[in-house]
C-alpha atoms as a PDB file:
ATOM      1  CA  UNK A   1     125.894 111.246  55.164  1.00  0.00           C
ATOM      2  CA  UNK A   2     123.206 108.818  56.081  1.00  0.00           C
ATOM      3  CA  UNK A   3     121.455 108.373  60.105  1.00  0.00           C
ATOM      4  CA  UNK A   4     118.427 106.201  60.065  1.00  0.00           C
ATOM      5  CA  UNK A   5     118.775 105.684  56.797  1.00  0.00           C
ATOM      6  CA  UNK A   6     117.956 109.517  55.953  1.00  0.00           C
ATOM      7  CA  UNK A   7     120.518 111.814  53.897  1.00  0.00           C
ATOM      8  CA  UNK A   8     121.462 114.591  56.810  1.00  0.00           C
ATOM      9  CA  UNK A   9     124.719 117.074  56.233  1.00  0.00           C
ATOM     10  CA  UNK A  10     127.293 117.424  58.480  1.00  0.00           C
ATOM     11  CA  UNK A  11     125.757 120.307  60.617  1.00  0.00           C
ATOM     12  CA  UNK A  12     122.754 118.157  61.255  1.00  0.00           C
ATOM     13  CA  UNK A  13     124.700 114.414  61.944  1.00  0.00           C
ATOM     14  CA  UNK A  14     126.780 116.382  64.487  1.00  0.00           C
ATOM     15  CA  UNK A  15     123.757 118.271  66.539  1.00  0.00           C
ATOM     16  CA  UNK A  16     122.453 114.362  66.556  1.00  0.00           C
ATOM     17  CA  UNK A  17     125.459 113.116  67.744  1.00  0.00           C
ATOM     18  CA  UNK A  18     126.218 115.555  70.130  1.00  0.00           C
ATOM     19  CA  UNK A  19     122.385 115.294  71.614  1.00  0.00           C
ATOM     20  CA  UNK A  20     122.609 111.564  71.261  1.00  0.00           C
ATOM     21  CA  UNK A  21     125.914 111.884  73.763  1.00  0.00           C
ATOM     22  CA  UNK A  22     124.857 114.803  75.724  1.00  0.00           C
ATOM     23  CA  UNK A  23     120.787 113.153  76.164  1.00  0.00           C
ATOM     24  CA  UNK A  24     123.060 109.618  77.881  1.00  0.00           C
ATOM     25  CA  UNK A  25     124.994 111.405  79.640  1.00  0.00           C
ATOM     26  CA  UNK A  26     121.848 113.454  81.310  1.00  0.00           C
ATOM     27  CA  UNK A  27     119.668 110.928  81.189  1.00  0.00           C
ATOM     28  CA  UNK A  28     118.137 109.691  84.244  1.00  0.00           C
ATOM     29  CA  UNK A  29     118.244 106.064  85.308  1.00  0.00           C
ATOM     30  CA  UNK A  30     115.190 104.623  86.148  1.00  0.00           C
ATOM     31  CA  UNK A  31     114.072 104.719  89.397  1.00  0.00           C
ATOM     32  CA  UNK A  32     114.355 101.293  90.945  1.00  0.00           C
ATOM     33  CA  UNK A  33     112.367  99.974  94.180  1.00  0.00           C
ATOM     34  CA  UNK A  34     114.877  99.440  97.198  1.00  0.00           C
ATOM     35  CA  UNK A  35     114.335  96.482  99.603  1.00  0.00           C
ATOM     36  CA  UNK A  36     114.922  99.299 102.183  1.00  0.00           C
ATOM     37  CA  UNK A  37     113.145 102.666 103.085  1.00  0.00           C
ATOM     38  CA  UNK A  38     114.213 105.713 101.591  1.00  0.00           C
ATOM     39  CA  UNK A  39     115.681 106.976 105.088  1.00  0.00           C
ATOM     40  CA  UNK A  40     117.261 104.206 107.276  1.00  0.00           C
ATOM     41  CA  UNK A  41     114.744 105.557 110.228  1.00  0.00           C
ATOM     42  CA  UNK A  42     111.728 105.045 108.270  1.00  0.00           C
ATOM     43  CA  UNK A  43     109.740 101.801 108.728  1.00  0.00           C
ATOM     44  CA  UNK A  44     107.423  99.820 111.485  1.00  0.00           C
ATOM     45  CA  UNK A  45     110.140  99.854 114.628  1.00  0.00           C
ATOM     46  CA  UNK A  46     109.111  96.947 117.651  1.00  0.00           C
ATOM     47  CA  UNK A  47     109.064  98.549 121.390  1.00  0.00           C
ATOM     48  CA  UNK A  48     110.875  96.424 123.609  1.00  0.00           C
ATOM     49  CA  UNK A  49     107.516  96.154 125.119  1.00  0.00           C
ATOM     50  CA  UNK A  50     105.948  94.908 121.707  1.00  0.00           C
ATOM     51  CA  UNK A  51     104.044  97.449 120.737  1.00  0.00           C
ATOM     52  CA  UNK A  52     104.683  98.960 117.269  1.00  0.00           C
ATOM     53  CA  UNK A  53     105.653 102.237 115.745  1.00  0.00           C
ATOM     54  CA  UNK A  54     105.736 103.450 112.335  1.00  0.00           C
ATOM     55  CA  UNK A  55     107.970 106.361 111.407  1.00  0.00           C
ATOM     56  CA  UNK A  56     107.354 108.329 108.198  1.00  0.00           C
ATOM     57  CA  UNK A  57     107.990 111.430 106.316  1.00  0.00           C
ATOM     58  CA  UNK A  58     105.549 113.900 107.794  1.00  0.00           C
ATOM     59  CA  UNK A  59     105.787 117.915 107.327  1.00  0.00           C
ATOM     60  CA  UNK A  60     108.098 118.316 110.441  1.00  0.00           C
ATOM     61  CA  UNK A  61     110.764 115.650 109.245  1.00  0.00           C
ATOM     62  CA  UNK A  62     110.123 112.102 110.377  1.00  0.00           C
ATOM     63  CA  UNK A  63     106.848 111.265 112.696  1.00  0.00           C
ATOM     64  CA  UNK A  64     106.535 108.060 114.407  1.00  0.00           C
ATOM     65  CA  UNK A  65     102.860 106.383 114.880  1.00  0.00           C
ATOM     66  CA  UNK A  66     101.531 103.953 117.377  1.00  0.00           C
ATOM     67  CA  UNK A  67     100.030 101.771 115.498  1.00  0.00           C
ATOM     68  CA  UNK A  68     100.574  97.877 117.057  1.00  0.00           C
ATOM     69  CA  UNK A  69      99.233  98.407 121.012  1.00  0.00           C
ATOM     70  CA  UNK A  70     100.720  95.513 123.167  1.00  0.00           C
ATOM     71  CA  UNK A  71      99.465  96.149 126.948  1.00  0.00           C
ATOM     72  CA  UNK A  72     102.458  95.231 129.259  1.00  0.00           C
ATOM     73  CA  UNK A  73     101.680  92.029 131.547  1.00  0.00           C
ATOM     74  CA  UNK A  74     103.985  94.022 134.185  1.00  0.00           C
ATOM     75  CA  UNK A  75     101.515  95.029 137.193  1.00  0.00           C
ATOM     76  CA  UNK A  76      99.047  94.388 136.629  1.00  0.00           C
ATOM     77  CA  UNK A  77      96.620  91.055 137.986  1.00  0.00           C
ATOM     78  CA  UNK A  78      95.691  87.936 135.708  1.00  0.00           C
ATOM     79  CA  UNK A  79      92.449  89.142 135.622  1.00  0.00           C
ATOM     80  CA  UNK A  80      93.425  92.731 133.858  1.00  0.00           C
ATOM     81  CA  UNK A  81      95.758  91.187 131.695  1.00  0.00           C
ATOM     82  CA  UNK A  82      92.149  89.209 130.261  1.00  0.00           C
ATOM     83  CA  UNK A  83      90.341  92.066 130.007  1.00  0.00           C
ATOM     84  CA  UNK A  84      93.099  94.120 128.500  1.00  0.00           C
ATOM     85  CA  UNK A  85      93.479  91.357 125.717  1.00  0.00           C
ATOM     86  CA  UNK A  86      89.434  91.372 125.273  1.00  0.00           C
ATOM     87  CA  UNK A  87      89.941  94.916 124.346  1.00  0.00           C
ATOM     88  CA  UNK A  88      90.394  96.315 120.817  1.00  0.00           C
ATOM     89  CA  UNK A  89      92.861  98.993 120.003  1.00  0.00           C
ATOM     90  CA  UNK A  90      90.532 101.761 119.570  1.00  0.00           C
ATOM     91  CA  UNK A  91      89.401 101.571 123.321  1.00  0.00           C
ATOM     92  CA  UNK A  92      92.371 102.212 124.596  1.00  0.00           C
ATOM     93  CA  UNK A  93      92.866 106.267 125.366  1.00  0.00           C
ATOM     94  CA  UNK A  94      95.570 108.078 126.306  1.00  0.00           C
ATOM     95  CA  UNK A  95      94.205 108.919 129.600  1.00  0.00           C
ATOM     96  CA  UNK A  96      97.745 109.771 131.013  1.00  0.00           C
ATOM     97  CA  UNK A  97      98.121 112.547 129.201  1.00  0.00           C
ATOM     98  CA  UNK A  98      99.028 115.678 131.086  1.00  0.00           C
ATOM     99  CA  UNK A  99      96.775 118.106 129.229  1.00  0.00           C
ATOM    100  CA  UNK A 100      93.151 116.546 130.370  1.00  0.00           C
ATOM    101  CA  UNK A 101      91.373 117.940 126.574  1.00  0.00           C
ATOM    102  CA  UNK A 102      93.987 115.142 125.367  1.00  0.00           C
ATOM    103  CA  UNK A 103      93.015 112.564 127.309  1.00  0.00           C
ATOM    104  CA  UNK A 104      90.078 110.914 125.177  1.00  0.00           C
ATOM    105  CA  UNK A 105      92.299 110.828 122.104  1.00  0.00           C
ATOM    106  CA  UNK A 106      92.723 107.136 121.084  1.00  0.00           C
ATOM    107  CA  UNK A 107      96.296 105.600 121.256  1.00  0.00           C
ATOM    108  CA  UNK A 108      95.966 103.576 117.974  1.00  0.00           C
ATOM    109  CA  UNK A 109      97.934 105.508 115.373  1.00  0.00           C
ATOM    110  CA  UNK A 110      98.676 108.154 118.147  1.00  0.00           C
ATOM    111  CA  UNK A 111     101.390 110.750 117.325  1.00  0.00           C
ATOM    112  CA  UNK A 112     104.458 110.093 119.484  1.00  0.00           C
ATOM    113  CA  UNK A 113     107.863 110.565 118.164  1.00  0.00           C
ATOM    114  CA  UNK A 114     108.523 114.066 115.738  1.00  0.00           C
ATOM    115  CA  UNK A 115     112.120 113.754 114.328  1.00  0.00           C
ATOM    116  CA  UNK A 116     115.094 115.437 112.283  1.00  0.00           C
ATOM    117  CA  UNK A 117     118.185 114.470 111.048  1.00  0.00           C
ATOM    118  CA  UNK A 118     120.855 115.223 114.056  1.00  0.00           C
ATOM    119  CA  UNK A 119     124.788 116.620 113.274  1.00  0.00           C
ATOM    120  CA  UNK A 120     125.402 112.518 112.913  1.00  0.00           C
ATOM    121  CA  UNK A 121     124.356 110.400 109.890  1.00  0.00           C
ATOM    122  CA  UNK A 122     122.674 107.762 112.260  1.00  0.00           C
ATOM    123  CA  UNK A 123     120.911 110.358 114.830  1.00  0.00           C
ATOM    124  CA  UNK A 124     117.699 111.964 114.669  1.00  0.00           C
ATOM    125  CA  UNK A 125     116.832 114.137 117.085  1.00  0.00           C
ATOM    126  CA  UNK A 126     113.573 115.481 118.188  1.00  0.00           C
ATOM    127  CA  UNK A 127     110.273 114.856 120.485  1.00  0.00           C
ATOM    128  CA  UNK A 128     109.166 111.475 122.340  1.00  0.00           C
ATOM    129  CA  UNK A 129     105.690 111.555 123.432  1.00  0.00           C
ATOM    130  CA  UNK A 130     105.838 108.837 126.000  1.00  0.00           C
ATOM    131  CA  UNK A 131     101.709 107.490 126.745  1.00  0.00           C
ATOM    132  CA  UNK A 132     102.922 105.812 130.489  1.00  0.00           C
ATOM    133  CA  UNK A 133     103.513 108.903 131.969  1.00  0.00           C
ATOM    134  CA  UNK A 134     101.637 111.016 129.688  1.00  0.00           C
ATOM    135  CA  UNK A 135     104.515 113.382 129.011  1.00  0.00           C
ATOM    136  CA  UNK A 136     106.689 114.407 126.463  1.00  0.00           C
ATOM    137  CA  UNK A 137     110.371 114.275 126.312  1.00  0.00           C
ATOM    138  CA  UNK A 138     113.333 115.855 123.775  1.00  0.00           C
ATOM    139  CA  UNK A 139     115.702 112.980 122.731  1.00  0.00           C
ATOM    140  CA  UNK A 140     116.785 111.306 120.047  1.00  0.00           C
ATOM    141  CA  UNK A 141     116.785 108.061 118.002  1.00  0.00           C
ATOM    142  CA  UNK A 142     120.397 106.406 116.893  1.00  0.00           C
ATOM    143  CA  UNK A 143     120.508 103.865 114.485  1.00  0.00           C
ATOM    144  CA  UNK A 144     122.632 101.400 115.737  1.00  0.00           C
ATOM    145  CA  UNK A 145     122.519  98.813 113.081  1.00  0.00           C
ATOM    146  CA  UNK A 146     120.189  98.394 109.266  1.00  0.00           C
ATOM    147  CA  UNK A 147     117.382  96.872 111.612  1.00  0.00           C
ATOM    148  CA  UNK A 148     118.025  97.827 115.469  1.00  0.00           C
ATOM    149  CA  UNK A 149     117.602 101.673 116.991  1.00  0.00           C
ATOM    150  CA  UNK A 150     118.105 103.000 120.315  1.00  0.00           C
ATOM    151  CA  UNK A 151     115.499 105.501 121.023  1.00  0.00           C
ATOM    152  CA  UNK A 152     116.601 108.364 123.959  1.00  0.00           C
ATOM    153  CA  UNK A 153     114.049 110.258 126.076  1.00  0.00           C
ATOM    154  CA  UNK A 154     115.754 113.030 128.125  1.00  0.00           C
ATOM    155  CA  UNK A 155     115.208 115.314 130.592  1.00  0.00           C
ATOM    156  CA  UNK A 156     117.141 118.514 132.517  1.00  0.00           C
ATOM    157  CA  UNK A 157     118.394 119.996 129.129  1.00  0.00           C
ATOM    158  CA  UNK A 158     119.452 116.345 127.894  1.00  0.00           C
ATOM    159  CA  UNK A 159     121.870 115.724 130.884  1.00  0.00           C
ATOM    160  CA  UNK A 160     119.775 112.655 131.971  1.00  0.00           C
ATOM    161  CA  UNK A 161     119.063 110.261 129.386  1.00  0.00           C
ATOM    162  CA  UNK A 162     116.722 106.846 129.358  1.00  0.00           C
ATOM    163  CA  UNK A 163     116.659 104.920 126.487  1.00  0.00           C
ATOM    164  CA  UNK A 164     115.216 101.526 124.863  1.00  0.00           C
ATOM    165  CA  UNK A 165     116.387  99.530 122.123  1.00  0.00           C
ATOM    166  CA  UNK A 166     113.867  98.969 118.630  1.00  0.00           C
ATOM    167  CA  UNK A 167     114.016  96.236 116.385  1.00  0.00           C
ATOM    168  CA  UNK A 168     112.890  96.171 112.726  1.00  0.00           C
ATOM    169  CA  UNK A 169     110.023  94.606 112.071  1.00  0.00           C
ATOM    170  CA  UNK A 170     110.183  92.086 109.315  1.00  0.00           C
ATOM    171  CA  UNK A 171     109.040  92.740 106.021  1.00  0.00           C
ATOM    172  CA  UNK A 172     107.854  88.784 105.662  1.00  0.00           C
ATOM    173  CA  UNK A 173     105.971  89.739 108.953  1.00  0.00           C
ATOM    174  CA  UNK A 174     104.517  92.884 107.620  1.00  0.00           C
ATOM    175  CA  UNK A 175     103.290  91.113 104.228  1.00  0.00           C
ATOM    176  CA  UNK A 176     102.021  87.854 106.220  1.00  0.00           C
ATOM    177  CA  UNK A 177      99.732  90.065 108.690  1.00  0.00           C
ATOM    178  CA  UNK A 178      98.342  92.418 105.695  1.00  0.00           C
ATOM    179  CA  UNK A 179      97.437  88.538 103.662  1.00  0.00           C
ATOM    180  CA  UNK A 180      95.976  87.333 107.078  1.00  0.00           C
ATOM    181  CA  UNK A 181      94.232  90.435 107.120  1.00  0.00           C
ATOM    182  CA  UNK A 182      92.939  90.789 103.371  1.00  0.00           C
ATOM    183  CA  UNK A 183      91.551  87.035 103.778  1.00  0.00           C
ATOM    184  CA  UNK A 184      87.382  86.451 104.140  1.00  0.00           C
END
């Protein structure tokens, strides 16, 4: 018998075919690149207020990152909305913070959501760190559609819930700001 054009004997042409059948079946396919995260939660999220979070893999499951501030117009006087907007994200602090050695940490790329997976395919449960009252919270984050979330702060053992809903940001968006960004 002939393979490759090489004499083999019967013992050898079926150990190739076998591998050759057994190696296809195991074989891996290669890994492609999704147009989505890995984990629907994953991703740069929009606050209803407009500021920005990004939520990764981290050691403790999934962390979320400030890391777009937006200072609310809401209370405060045309003349501190201008010198908020003068400002650049690292002088802002989390002054609010109950814990006063936390207080000069800077809020760009602060720490404020630590999630797991939840008992439901679209919950994650976990910590909110929430910087306007300086406190944080147990809740959770639903997904409520492939780009929109709901994100849940609680208090009194979860009995009283506020939540919030999150858009998606963009990937065109995303890409556009980091070209804006790389340009001279």
């Amino acid at each position: 018998m002939r393979v490759c054009g090489r004499a083999v004997s019967l013992v050898q042409w079926t150990i190739a075919c076998w591998l050759g059948v057994a190696g296809a079946a195991f074989a891996q396919p290669e890994a492609r690149q999704l147009p989505f995260p890995a984990s629907p939660v994953e991703g740069v999220w929009r606050a209803e207020l407009q500021s920005e979070v990004t939520i990764q893999v981290c050691e403790l499951g999934y962390c979320g990152f400030l890391t777009k501030i937006v200072v609310p117009s809401e209370g405060l006087t045309t003349e501190e909305q201008a010198a908020a907007a003068e400002m650049s994200p690292e002088e802002f602090f989390d002054y609010r913070n109950e814990n006063p050695a936390l207080r000069n940490r800077p809020m760009q790329d602060l720490h404020l959501l630590t999630l797991r997976p939840g008992n439901k395919p679209a919950i994650f449960d976990g910590e909110i760190y929430n910087p306007q009252d300086g406190k944080t919270y147990s809740g959770y984050v639903e997904l409520t559609g492939p780009d929109t979330m709901r994100l849940n702060g609680c208090v009194l053992y979860n009995i009283i819930c506020r939540g919030e809903d999150w858009l998606r940001v963009p990937q065109a968006e995303l890409d556009a700001r980091l070209a804006a960004e790389a340009k001279p």
